[in-house]
C-alpha atoms as a PDB file:
ATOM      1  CA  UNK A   1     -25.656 -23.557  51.207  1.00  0.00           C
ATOM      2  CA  UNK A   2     -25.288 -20.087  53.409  1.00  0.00           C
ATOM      3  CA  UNK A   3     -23.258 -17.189  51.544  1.00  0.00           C
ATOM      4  CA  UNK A   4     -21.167 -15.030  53.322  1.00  0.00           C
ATOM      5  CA  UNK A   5     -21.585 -11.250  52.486  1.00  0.00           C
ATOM      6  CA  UNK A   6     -18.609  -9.373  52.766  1.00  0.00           C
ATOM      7  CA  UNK A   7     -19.583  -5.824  54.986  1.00  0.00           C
ATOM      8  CA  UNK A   8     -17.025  -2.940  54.707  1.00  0.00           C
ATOM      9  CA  UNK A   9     -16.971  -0.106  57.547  1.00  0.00           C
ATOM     10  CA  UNK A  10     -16.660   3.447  56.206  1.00  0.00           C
ATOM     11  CA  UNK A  11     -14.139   5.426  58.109  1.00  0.00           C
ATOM     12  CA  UNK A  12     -14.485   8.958  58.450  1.00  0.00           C
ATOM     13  CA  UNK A  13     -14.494  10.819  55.424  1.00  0.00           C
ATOM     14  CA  UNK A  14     -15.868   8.383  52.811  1.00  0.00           C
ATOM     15  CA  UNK A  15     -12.886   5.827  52.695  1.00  0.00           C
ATOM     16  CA  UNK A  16     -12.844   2.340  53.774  1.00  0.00           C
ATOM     17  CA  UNK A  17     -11.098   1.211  56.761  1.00  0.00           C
ATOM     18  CA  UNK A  18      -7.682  -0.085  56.969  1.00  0.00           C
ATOM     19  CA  UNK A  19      -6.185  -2.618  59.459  1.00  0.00           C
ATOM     20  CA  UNK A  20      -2.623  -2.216  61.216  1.00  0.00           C
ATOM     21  CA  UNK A  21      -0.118  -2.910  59.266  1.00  0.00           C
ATOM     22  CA  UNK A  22       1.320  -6.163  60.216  1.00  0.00           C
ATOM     23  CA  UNK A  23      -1.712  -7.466  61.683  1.00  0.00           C
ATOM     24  CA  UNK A  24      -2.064 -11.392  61.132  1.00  0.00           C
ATOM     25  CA  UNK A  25      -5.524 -12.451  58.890  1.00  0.00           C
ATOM     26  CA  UNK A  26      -7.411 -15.199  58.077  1.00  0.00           C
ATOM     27  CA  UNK A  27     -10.289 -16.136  55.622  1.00  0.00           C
ATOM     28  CA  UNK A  28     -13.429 -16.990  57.273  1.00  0.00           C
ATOM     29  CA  UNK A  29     -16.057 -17.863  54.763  1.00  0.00           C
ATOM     30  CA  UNK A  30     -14.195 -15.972  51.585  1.00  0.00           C
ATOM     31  CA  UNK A  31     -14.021 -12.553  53.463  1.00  0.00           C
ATOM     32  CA  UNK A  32     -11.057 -11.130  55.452  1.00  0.00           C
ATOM     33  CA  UNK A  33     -11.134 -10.796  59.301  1.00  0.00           C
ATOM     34  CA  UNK A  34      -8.607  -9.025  61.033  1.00  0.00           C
ATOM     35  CA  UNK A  35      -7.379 -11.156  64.307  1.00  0.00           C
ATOM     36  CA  UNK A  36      -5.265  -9.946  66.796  1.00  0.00           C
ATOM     37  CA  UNK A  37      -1.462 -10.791  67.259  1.00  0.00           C
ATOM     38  CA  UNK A  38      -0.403 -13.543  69.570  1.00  0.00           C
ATOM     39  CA  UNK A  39       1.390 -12.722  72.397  1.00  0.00           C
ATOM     40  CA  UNK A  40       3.630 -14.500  75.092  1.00  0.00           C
ATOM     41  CA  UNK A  41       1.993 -15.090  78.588  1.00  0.00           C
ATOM     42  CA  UNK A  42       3.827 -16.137  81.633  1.00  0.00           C
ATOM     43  CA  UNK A  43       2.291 -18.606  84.558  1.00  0.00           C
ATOM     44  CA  UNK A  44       3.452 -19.927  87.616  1.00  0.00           C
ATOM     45  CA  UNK A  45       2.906 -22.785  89.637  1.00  0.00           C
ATOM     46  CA  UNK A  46       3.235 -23.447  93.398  1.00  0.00           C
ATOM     47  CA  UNK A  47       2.616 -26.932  94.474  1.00  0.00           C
ATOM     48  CA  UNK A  48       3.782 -29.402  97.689  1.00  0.00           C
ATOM     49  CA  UNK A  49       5.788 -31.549  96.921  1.00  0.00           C
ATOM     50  CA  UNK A  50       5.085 -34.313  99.113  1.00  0.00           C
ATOM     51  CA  UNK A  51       0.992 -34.285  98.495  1.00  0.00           C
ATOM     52  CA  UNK A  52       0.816 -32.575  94.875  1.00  0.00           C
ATOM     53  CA  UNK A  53      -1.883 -30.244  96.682  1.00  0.00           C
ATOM     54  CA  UNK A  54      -1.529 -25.958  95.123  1.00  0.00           C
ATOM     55  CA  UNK A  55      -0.274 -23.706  97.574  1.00  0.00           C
ATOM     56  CA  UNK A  56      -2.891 -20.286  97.977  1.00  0.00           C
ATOM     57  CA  UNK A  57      -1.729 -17.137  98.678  1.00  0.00           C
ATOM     58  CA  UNK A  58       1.977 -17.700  97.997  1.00  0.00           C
ATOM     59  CA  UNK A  59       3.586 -14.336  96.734  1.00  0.00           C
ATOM     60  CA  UNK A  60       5.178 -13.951  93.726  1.00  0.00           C
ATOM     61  CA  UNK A  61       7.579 -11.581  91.819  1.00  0.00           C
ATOM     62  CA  UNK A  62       8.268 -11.227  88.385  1.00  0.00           C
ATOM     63  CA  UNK A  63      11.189  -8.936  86.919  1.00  0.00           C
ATOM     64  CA  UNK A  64      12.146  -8.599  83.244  1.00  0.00           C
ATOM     65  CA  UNK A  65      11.071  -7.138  80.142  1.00  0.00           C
ATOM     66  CA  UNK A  66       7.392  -7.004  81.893  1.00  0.00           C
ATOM     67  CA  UNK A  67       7.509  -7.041  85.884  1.00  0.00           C
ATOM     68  CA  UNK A  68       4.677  -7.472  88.587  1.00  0.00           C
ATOM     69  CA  UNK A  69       3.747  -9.214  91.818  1.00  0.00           C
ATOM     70  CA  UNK A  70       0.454 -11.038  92.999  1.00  0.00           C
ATOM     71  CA  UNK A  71      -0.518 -13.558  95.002  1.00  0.00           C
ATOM     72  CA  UNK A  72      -1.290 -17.437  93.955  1.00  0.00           C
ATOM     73  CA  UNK A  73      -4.942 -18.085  94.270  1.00  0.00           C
ATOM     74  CA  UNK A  74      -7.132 -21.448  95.225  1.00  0.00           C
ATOM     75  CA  UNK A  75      -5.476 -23.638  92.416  1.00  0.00           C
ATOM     76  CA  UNK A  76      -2.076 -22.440  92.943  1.00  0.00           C
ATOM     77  CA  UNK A  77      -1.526 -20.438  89.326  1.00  0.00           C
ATOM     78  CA  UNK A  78      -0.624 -16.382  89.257  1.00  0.00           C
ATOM     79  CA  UNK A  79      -0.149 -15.370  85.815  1.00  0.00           C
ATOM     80  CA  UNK A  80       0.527 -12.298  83.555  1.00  0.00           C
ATOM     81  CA  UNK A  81      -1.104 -11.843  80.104  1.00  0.00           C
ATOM     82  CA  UNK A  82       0.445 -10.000  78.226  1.00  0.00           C
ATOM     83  CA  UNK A  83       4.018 -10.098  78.635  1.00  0.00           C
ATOM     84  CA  UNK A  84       7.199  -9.247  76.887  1.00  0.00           C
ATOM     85  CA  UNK A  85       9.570 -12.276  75.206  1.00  0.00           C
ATOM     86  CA  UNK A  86      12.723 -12.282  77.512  1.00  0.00           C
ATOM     87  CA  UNK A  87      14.332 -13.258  80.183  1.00  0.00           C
ATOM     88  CA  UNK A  88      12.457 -13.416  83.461  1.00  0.00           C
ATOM     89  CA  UNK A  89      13.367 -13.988  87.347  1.00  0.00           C
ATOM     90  CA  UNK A  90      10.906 -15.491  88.914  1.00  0.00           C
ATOM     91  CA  UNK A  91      10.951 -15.327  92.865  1.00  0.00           C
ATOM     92  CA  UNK A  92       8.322 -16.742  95.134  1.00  0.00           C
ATOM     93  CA  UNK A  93       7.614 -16.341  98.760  1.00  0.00           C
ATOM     94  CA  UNK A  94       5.452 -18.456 101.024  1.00  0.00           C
ATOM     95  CA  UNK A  95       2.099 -17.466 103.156  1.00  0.00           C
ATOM     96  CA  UNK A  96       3.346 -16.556 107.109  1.00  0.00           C
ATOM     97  CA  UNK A  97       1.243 -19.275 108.131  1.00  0.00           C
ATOM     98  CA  UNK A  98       3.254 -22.233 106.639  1.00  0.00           C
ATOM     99  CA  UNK A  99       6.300 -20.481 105.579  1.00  0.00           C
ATOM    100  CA  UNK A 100       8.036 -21.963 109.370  1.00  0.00           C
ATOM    101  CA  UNK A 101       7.938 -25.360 108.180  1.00  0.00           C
ATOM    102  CA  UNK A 102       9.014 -25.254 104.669  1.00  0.00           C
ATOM    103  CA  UNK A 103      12.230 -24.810 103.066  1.00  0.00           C
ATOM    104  CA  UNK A 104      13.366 -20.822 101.093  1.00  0.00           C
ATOM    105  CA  UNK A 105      11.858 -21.035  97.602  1.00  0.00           C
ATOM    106  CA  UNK A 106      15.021 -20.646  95.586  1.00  0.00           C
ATOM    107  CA  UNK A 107      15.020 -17.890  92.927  1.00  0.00           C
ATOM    108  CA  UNK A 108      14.423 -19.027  89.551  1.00  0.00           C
ATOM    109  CA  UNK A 109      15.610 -17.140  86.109  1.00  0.00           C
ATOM    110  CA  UNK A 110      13.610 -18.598  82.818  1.00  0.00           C
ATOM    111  CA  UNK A 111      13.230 -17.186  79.064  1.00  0.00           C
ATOM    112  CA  UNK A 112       9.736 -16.562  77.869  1.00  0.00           C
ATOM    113  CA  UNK A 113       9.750 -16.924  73.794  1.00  0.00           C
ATOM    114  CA  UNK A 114       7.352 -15.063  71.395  1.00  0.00           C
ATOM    115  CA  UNK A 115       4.173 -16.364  71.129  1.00  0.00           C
ATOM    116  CA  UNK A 116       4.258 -18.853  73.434  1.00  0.00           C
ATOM    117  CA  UNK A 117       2.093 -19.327  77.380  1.00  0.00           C
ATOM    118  CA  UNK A 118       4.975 -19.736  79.106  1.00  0.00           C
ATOM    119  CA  UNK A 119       4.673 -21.803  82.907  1.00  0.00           C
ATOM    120  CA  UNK A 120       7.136 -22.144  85.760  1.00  0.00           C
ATOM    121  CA  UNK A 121       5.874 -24.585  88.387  1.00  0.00           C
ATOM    122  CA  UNK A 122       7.830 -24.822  91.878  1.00  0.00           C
ATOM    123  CA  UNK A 123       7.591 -27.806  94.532  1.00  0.00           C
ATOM    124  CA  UNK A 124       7.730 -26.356  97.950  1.00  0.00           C
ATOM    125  CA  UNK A 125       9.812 -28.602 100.029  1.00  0.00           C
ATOM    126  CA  UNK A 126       8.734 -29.215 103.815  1.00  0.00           C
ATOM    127  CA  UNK A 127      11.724 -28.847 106.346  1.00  0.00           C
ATOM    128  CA  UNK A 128      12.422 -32.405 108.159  1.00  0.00           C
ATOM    129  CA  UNK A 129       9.462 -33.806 110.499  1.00  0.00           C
ATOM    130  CA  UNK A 130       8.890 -36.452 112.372  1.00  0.00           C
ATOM    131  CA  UNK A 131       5.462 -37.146 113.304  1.00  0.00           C
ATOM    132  CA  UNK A 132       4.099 -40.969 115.070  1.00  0.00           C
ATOM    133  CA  UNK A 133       0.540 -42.034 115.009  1.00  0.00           C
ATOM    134  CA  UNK A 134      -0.525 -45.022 117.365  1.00  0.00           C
ATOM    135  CA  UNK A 135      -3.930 -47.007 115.579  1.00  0.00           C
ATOM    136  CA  UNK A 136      -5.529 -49.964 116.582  1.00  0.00           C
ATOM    137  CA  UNK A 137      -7.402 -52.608 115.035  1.00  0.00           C
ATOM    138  CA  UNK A 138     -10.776 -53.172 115.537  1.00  0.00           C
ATOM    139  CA  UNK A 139     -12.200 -56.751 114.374  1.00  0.00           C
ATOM    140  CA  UNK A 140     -15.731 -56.561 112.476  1.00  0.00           C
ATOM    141  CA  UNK A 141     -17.408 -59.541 114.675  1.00  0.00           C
ATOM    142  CA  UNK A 142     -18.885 -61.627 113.073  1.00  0.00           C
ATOM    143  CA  UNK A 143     -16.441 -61.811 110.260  1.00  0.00           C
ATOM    144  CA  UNK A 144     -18.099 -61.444 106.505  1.00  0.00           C
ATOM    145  CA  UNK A 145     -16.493 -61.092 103.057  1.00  0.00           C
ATOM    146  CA  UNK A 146     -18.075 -58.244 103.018  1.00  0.00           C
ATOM    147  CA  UNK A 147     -16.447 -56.466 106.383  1.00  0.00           C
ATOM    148  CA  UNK A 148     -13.308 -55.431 106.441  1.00  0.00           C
ATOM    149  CA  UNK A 149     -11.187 -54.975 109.931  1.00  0.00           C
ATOM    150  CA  UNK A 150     -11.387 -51.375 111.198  1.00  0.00           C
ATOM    151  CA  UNK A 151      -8.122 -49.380 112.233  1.00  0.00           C
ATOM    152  CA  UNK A 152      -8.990 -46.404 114.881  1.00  0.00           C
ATOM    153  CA  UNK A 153      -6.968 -43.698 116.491  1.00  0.00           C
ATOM    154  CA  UNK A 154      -6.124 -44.301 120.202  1.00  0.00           C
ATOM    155  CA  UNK A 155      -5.621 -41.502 122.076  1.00  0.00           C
ATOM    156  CA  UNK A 156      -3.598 -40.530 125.108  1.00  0.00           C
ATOM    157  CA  UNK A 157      -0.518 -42.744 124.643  1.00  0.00           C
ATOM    158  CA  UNK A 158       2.741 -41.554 125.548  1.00  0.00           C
ATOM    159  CA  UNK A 159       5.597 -41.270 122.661  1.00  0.00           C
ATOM    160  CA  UNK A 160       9.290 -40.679 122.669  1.00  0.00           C
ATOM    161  CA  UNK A 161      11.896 -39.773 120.211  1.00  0.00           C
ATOM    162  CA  UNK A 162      14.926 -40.968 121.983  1.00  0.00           C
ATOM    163  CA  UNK A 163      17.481 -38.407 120.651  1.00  0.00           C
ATOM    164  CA  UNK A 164      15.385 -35.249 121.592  1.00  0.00           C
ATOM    165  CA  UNK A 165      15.701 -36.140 124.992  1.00  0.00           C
ATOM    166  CA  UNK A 166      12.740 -35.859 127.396  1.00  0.00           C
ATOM    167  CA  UNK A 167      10.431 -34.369 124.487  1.00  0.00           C
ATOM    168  CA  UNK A 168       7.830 -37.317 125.397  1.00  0.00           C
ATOM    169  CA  UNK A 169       4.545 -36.343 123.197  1.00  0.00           C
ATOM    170  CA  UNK A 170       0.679 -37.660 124.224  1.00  0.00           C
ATOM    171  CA  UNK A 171      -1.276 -38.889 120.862  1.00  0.00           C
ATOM    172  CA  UNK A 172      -3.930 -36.986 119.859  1.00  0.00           C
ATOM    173  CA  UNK A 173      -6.226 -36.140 117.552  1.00  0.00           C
ATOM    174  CA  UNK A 174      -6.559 -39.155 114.807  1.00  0.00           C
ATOM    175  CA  UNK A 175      -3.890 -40.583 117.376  1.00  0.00           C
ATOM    176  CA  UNK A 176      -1.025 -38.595 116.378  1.00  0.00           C
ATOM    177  CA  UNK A 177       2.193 -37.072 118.116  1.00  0.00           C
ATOM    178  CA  UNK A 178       3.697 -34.509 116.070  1.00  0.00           C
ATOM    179  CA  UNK A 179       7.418 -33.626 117.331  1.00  0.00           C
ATOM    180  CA  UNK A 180       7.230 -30.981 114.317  1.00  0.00           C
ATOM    181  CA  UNK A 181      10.344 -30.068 112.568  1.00  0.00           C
ATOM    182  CA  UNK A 182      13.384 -31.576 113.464  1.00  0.00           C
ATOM    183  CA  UNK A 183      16.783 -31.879 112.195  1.00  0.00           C
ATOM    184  CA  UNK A 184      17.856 -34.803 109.833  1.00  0.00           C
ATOM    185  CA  UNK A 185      19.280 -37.911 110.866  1.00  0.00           C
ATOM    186  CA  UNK A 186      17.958 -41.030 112.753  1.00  0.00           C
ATOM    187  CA  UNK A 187      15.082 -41.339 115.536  1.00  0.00           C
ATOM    188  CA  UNK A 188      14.444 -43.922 117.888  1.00  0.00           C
ATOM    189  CA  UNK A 189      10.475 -43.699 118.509  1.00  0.00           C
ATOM    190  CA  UNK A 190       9.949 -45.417 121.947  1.00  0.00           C
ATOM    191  CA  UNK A 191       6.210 -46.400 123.252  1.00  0.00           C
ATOM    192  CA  UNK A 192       6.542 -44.523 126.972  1.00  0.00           C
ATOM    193  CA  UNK A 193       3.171 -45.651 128.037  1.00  0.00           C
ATOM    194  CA  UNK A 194      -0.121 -46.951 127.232  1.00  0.00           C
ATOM    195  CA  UNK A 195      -1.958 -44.269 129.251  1.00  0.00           C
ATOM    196  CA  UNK A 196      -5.490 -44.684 129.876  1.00  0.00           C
ATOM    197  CA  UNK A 197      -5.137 -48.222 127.493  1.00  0.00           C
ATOM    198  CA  UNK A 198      -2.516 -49.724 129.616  1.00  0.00           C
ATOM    199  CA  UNK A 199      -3.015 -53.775 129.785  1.00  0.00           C
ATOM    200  CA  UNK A 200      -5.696 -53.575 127.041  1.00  0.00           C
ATOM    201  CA  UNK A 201      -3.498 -53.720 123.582  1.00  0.00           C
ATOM    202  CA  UNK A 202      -0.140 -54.996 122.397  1.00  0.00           C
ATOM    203  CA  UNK A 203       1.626 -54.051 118.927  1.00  0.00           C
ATOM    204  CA  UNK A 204       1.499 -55.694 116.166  1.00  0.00           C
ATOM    205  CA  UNK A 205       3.278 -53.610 113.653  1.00  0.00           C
ATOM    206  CA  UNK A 206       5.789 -51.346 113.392  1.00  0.00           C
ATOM    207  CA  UNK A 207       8.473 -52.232 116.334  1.00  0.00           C
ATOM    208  CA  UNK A 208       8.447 -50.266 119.620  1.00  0.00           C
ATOM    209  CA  UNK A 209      11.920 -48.589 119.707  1.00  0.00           C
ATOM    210  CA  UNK A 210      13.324 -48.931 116.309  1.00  0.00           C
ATOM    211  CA  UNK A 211      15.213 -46.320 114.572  1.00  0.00           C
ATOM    212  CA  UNK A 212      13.341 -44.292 111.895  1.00  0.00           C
ATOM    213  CA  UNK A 213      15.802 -42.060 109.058  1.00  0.00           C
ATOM    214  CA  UNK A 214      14.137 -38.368 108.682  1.00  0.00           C
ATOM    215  CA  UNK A 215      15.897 -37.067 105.340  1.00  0.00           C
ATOM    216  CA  UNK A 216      16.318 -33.588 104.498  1.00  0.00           C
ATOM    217  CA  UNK A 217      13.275 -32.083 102.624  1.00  0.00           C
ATOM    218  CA  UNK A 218      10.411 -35.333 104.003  1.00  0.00           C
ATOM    219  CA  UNK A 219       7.435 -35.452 106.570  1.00  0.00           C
ATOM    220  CA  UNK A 220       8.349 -38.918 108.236  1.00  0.00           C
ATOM    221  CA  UNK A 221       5.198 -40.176 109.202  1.00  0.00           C
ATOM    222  CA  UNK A 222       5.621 -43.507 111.439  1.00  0.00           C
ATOM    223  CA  UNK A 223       2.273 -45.498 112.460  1.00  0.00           C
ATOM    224  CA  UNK A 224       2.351 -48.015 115.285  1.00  0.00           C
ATOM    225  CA  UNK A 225      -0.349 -50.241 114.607  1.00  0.00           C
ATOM    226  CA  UNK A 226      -1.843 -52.185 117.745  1.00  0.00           C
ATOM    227  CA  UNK A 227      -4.909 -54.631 119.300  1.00  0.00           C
ATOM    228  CA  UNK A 228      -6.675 -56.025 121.639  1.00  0.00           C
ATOM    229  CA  UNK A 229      -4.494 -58.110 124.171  1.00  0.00           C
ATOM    230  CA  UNK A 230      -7.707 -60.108 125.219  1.00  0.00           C
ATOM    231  CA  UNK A 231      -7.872 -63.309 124.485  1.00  0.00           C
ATOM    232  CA  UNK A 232      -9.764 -66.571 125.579  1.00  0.00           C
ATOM    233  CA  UNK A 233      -9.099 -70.709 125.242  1.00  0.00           C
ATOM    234  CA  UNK A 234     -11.572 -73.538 125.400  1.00  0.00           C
ATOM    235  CA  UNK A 235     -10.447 -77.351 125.686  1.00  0.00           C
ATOM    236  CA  UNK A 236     -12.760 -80.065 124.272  1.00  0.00           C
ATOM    237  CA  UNK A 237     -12.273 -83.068 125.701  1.00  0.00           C
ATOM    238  CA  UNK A 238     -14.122 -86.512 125.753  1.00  0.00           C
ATOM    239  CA  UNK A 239     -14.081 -88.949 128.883  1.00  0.00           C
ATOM    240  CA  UNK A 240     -13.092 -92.447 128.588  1.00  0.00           C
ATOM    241  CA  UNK A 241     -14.897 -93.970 131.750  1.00  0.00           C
ATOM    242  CA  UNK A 242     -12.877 -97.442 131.743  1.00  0.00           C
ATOM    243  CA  UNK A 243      -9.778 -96.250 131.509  1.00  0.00           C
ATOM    244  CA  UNK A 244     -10.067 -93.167 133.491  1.00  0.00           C
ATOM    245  CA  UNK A 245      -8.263 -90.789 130.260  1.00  0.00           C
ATOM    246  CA  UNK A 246      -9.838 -88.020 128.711  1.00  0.00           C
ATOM    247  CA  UNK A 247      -9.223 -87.614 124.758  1.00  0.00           C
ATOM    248  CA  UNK A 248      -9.005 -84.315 123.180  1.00  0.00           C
ATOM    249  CA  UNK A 249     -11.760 -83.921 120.985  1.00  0.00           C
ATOM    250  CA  UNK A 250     -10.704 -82.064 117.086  1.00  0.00           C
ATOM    251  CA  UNK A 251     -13.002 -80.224 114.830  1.00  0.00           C
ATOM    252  CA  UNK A 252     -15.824 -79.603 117.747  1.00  0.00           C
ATOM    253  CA  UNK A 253     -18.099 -76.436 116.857  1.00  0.00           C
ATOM    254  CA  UNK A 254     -17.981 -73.864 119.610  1.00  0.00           C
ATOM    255  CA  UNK A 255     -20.920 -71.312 119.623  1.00  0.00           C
ATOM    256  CA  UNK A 256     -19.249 -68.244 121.872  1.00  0.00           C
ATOM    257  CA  UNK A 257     -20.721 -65.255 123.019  1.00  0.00           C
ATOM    258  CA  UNK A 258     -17.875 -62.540 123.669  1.00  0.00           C
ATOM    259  CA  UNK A 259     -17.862 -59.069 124.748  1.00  0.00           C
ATOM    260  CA  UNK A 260     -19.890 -56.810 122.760  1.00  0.00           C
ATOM    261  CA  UNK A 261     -22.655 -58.971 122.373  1.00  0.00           C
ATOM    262  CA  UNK A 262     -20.860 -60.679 119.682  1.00  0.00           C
ATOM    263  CA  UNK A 263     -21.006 -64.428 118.743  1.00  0.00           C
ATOM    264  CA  UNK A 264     -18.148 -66.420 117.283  1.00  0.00           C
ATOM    265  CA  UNK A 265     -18.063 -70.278 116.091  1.00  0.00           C
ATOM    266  CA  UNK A 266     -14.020 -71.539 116.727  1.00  0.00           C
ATOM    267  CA  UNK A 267     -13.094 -74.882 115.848  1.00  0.00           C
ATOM    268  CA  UNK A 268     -10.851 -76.907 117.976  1.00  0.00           C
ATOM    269  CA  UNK A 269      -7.549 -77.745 116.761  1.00  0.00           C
ATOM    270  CA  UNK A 270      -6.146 -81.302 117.219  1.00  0.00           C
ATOM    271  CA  UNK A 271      -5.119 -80.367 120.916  1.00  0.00           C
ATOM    272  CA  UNK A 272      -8.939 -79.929 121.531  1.00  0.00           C
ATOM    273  CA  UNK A 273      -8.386 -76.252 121.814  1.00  0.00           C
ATOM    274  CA  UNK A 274     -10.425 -73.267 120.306  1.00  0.00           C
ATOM    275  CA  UNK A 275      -8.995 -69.739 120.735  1.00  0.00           C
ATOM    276  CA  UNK A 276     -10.133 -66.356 120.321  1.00  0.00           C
ATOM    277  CA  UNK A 277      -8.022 -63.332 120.063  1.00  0.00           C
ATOM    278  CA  UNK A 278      -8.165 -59.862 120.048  1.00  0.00           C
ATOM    279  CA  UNK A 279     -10.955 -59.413 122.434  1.00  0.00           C
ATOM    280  CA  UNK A 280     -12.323 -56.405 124.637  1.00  0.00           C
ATOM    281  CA  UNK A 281     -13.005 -56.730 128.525  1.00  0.00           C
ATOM    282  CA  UNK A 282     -15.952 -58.803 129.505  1.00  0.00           C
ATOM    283  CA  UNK A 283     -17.518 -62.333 130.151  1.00  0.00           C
ATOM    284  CA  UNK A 284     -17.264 -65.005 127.654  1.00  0.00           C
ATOM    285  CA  UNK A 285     -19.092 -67.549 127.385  1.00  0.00           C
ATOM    286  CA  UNK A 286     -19.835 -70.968 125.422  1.00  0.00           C
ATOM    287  CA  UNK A 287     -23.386 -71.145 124.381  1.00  0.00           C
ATOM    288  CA  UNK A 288     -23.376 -74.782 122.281  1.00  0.00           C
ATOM    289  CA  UNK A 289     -21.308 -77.090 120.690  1.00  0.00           C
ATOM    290  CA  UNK A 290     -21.670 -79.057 117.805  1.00  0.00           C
ATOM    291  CA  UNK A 291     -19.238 -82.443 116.812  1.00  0.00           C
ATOM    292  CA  UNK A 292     -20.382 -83.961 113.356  1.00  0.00           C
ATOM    293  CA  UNK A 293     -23.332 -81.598 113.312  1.00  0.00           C
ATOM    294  CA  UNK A 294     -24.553 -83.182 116.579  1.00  0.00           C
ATOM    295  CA  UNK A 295     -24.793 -81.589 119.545  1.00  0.00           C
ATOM    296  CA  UNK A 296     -22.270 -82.397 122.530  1.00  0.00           C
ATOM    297  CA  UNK A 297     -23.490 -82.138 125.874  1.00  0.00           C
ATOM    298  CA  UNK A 298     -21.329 -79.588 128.081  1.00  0.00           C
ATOM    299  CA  UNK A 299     -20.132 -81.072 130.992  1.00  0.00           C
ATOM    300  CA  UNK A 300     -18.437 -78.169 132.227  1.00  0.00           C
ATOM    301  CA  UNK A 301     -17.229 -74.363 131.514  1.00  0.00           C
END
């Protein structure tokens, strides 16, 4: 088992040293070590509110029994170590570069007790925005489990918000049309044009010229989802020779190839008819067919 030693420092003059009166002590190993008073700290916070993300280089103020000012840093904290118990205001002010599109910090008064890390966090609150992003949905062909359905930006589309008149917008980068802040109440968020994609895609979700609400204090993000208007329809049909009929022929194999150099295998329906959706510009065409796992001669295309 160790042994502690207990080691005395001589102060001037022969005598041992005393601590500060008052000063806190604990026993570490049966010897006394002086440890140094607690005292009360202060930190604050600046976060968004809508993403949770810290806010850099937000300036803040404190005045009280201690006062100061710095600057947040990357994870959104400024803090003061030591400070005095009492009662604080706390006042923060945004960076130039976002302050434009985010509400006045309100000044906040808090009490800092003895002995205690004190921490203040404020949500900044972004002033209403409206902002539309047109995507569209590209199908992984051939299909797999282990695939899923892409969604990409399209560019170039034309967007209105009814009530602001003839602020029409042209989707962008990662397809978005940002009318920026606006004030609250309702939208109507019109599709203008296609542009450069006119005739190749139709929506799917989220209606062309419905109403949207933009609260007070929200980033209303609206997404237009859209695809491929091509589309393509094969009939399977049997002739009856004595009668002169032709029968519609269900659960016949198709083997397509479609634009892309992409191959699909529909199965009619009980009209006789396989369809394909979704598809881009180009030849398609029917490269076998298969009825009970036997081949079917093709008559015609």
């Amino acid at each position: 088992m160790s042994k502690w030693k207990s080691r005395k420092k001589k102060a001037k003059g022969g005598g041992e040293s005393k601590g500060k009166e008052n000063s806190p002590s604990k026993k570490v190993g049966g010897t006394q070590q002086k440890c140094p008073k607690h005292h009360a700290c202060l930190i604050v916070i600046v976060k968004y509110r809508h993403s949770l993300k810290y806010v850099q280089g937000a300036h803040v103020t404190i005045a009280g029994p201690t006062s100061g000012a710095k600057k947040t840093g990357r994870v959104g904290h400024a803090s003061w170590s030591p400070v005095k118990a009492g009662d604080y205001t706390i006042k923060v002010v945004l960076p130039r570069e976002i302050a434009s599109d985010y509400e006045l910090v309100p000044e906040r008064k808090c009490t800092v007790p003895e002995n205690f890390s004190w921490n203040e966090t404020f949500y900044i609150v972004p002033k209403p925005r409206l902002k539309v992003r047109v995507i569209a949905r590209r199908l992984m062909r051939p299909k797999t489990q282990n695939k899923a359905d892409q969604w990409v930006e399209l560019r170039d589309v034309k967007v209105n918000a009814v009530e602001l008149g003839s602020n029409q917008l042209t989707s962008g980068a990662a397809g978005w049309a940002d009318f920026g802040i606006v004030k609250p109440g309702d939208y109507t968020v019109k599709l203008s044009s296609w542009g450069t994609h006119q005739g190749k895609y139709t929506l799917v979700q989220g209606e062309d010229n419905q109403v949207h609400s933009v609260p007070q204090g929200t980033i209303k993000e609206v997404t237009l989802h859209a695809v491929r208007d091509g589309w393509i329809e094969w009939q399977v049909t049997l002739d009856k020779p004595k009668t002169g009929e032709k029968a519609e022929v269900q659960g016949a194999t198709l083997t397509a190839k479609l634009p892309g150099n992409f191959t699909e295998s529909p199965i009619t329906d009980a009209s006789g008819v396989a369809r394909i959706d979704e598809l881009d510009p180009g030849n398609c065409d029917v490269d076998g067919m298969t009825y009970d796992k036997e081949p079917l001669e093709i008559v015609t295309d």
